[in-house]
Protein backbone atom coordinates (compact mmCIF):
# COMPACT_ATOMS: atom_id res chain seq x y z
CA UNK A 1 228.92 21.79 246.08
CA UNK A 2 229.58 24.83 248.35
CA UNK A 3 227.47 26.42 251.29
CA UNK A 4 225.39 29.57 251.34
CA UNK A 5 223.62 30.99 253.76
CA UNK A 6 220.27 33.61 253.19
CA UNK A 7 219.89 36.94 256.10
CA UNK A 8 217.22 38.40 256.28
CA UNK A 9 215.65 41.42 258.46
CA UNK A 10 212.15 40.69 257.64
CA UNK A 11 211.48 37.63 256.39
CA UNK A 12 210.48 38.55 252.85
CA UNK A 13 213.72 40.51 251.27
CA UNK A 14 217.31 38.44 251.25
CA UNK A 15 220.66 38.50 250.87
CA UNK A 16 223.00 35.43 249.72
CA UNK A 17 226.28 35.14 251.84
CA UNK A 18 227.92 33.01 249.81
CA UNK A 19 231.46 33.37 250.27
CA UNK A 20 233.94 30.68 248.85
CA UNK A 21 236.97 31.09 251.21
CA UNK A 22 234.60 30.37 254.31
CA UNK A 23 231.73 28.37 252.29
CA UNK A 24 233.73 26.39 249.62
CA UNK A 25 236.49 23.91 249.72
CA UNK A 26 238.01 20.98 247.47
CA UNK A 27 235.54 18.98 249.44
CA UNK A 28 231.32 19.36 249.29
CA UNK A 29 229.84 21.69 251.99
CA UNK A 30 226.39 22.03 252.99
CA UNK A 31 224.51 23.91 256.31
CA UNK A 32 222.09 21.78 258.05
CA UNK A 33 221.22 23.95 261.36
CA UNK A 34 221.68 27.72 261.76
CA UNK A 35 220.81 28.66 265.68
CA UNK A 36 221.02 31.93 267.01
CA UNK A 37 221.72 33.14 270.12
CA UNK A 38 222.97 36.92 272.30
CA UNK A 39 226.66 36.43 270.97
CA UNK A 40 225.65 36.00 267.38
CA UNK A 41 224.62 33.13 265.01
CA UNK A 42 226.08 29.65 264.28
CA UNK A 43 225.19 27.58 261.09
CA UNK A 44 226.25 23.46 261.72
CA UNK A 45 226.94 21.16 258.65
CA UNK A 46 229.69 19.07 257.34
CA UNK A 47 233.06 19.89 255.45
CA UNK A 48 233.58 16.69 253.52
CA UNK A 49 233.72 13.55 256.00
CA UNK A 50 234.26 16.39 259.13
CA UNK A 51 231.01 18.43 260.62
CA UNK A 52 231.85 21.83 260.55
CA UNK A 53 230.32 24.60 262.19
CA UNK A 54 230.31 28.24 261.17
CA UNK A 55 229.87 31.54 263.30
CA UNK A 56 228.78 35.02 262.38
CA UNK A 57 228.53 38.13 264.71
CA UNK A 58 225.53 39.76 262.29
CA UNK A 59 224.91 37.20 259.56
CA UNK A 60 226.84 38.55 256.57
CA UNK A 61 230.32 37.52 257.84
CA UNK A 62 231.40 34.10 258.69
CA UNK A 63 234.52 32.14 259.91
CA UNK A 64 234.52 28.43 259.88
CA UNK A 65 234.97 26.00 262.75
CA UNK A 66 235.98 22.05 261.70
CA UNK A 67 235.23 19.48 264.29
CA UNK A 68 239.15 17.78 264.15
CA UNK A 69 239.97 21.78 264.64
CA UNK A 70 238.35 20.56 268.51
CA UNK A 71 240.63 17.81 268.73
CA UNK A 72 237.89 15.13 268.11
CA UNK A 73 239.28 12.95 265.69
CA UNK A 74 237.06 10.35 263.43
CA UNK A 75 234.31 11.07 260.82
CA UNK A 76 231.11 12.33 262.71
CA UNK A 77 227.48 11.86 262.77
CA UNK A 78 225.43 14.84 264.27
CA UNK A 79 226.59 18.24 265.69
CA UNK A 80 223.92 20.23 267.73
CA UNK A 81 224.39 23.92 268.94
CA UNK A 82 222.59 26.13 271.17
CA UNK A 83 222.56 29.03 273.13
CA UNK A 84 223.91 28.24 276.78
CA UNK A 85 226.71 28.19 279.72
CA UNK A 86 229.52 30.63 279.36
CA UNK A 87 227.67 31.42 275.44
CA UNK A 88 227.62 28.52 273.53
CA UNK A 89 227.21 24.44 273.97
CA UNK A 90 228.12 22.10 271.22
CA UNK A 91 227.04 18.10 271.75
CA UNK A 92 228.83 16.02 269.43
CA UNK A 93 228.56 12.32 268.14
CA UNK A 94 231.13 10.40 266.64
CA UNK A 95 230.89 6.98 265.09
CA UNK A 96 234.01 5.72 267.76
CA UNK A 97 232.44 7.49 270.49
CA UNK A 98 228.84 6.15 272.37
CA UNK A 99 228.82 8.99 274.25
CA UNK A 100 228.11 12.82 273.53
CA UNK A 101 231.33 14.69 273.25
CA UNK A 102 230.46 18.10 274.66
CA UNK A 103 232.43 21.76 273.92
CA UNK A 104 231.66 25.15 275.24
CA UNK A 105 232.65 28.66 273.84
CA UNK A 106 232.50 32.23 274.81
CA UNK A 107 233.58 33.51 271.19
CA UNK A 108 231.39 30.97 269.11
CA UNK A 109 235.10 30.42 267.20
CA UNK A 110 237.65 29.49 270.38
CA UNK A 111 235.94 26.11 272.10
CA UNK A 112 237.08 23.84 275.09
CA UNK A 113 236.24 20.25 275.23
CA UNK A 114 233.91 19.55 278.70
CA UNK A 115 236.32 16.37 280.18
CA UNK A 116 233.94 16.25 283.33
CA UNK A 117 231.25 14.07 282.78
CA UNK A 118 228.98 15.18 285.19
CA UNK A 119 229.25 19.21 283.76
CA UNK A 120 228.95 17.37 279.72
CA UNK A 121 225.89 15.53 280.78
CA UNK A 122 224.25 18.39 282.16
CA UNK A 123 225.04 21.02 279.03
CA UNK A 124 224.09 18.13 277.05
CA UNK A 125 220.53 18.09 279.03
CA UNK A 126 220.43 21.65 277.80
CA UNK A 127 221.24 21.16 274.20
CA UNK A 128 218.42 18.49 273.73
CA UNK A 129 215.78 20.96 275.70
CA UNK A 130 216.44 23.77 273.81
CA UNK A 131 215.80 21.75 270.40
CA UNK A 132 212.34 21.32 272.23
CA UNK A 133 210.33 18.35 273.12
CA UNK A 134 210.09 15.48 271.12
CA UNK A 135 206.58 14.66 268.64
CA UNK A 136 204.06 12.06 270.06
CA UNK A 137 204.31 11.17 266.55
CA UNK A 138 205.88 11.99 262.85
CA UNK A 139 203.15 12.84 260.42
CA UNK A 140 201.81 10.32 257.80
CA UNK A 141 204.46 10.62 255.50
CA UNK A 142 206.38 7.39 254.85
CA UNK A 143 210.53 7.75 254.05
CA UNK A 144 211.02 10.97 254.97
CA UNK A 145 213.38 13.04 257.63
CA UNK A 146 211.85 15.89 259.20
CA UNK A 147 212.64 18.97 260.77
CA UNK A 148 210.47 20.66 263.74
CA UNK A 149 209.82 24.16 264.80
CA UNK A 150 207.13 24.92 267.83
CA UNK A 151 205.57 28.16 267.96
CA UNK A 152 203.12 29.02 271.32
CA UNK A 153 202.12 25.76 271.71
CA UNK A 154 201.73 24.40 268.01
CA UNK A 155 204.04 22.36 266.20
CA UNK A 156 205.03 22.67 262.55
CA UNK A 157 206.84 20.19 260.99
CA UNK A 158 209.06 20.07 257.29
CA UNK A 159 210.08 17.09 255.88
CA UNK A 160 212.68 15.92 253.43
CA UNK A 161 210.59 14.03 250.39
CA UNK A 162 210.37 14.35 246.40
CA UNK A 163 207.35 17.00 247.21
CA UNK A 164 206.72 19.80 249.38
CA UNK A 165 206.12 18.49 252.86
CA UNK A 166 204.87 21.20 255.51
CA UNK A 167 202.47 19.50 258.39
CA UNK A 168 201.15 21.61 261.11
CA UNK A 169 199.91 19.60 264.89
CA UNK A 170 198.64 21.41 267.65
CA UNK A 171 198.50 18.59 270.06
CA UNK A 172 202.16 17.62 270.11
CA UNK A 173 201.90 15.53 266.97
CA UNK A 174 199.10 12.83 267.99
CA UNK A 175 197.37 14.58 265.11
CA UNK A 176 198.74 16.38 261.65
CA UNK A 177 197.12 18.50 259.20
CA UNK A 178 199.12 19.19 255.86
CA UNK A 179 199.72 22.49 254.48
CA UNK A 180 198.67 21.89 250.59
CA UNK A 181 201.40 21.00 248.84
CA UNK A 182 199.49 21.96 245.31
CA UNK A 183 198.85 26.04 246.38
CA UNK A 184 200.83 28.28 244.17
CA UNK A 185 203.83 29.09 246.60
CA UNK A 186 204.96 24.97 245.77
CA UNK A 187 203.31 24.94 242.37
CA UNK A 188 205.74 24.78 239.37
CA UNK A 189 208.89 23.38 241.02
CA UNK A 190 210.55 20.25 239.92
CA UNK A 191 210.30 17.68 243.33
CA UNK A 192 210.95 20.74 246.08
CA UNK A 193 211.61 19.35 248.78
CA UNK A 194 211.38 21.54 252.52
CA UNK A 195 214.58 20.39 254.54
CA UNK A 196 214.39 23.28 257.55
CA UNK A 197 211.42 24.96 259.35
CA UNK A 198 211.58 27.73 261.99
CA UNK A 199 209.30 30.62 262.57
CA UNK A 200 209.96 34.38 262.99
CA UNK A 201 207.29 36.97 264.27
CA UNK A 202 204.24 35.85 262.60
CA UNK A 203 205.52 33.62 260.13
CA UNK A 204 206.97 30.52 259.07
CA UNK A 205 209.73 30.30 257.20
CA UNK A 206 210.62 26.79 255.48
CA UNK A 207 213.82 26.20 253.72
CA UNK A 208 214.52 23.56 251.07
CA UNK A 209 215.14 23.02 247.68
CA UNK A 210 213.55 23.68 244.04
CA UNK A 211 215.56 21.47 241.77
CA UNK A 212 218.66 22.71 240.76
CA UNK A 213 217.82 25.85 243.33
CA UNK A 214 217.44 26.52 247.05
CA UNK A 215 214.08 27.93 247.82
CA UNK A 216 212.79 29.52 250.82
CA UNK A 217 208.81 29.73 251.43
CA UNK A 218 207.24 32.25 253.75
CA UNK A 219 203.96 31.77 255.19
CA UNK A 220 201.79 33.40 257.50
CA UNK A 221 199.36 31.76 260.46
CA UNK A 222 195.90 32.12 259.32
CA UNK A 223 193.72 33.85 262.27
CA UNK A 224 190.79 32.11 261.21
């Protein structure tokens, strides 16, 4: 299983960057996270056993990043990017280390390991704000892994499940109300399952899956 990664200038028409020297490998690859920022774009994943991380200037071309390519040796659990200090901040966890390992780079490609703990703890306090607050609570939906997005004030959540999961909360998530998994946008996919959310302009864009495909689903807020 290789990456592949979807640009897009407007939400609706897209291109497939799937390139097999930067998105392939003897071992499986697959993109959980793309976050953009001034200096360009960074997708985060794993490579096999190793997270991986991926950079782009404009979208369409990458270079690859693996996390033992940091000197941080051991398989890892969760790699989190965003925007910050000198350009980028990386918080890293590993399963021999209780701590966050923390990297910065200028280049999104060339990154230095933060050995001061007092500087790591503080671009780590940026990492987690800029992934936004956390949910009162996760919707209703038992067994499932979800992804949030806030846009001016509400939050809209997409979950990993055997059907279409999109919730929407505009009081932090004490409350959810589902998007209808049965309207024709989901209808006639075997188990798709929505695995990213974000939200561009007026819209929300979900990403997921439409067994054997990835599918992306565009909707719009309803002024009503």
């Amino acid at each position: 299983t290789n990456g592949v990664v979807w640009v897009s200038v407007d939400g609706t028409s897209w291109d497939r960057i799937d390139d097999y020297d930067v998105f392939g490998g003897d071992e499986f690859q697959v993109l959980w996270d793309v976050t953009a920022g001034p200096l360009g774009i960074i997708a985060t994943g794993q490579d096999g056993a190793d997270a991986a991380l991926w950079f782009s200037p404009d979208g369409y071309a990458w270079r690859k990043v693996l996390v033992h390519d940091l000197g941080t040796p051991g398989e890892t659990d969760d790699l989190t990017v965003a925007a910050g200090g000198p350009g980028w901040i990386a918080t890293l966890d590993t399963d021999d280390d209780a701590a966050h390992v923390v990297f910065t780079s200028e280049t999104g490609v060339e990154w230095v390991r933060v050995d001061d703990a007092t500087d790591a703890d503080e671009l780590a306090a940026l990492v987690d704000a800029a992934q936004g607050p956390d949910p009162v609570s996760e919707p209703p939906l038992l067994g499932t892994s979800w992804d949030y997005a806030w846009d001016d004030g509400t939050l809209i959540a997409a979950g990993r499940h055997t059907v279409a999961a999109v919730w929407l909360s505009g009081d932090s998530g004490a409350s959810w109300h589902r998007v209808d998994p049965e309207q024709a946008a989901f209808d006639g996919y075997p188990w798709p399952q929505t695995l990213a959310v974000t939200t561009f302009g007026t819209k929300i864009i979900v990403g997921g899956n439409a067994e054997p495909d990835a599918a992306i689903w565009i909707g719009t807020w309803n002024e009503s």
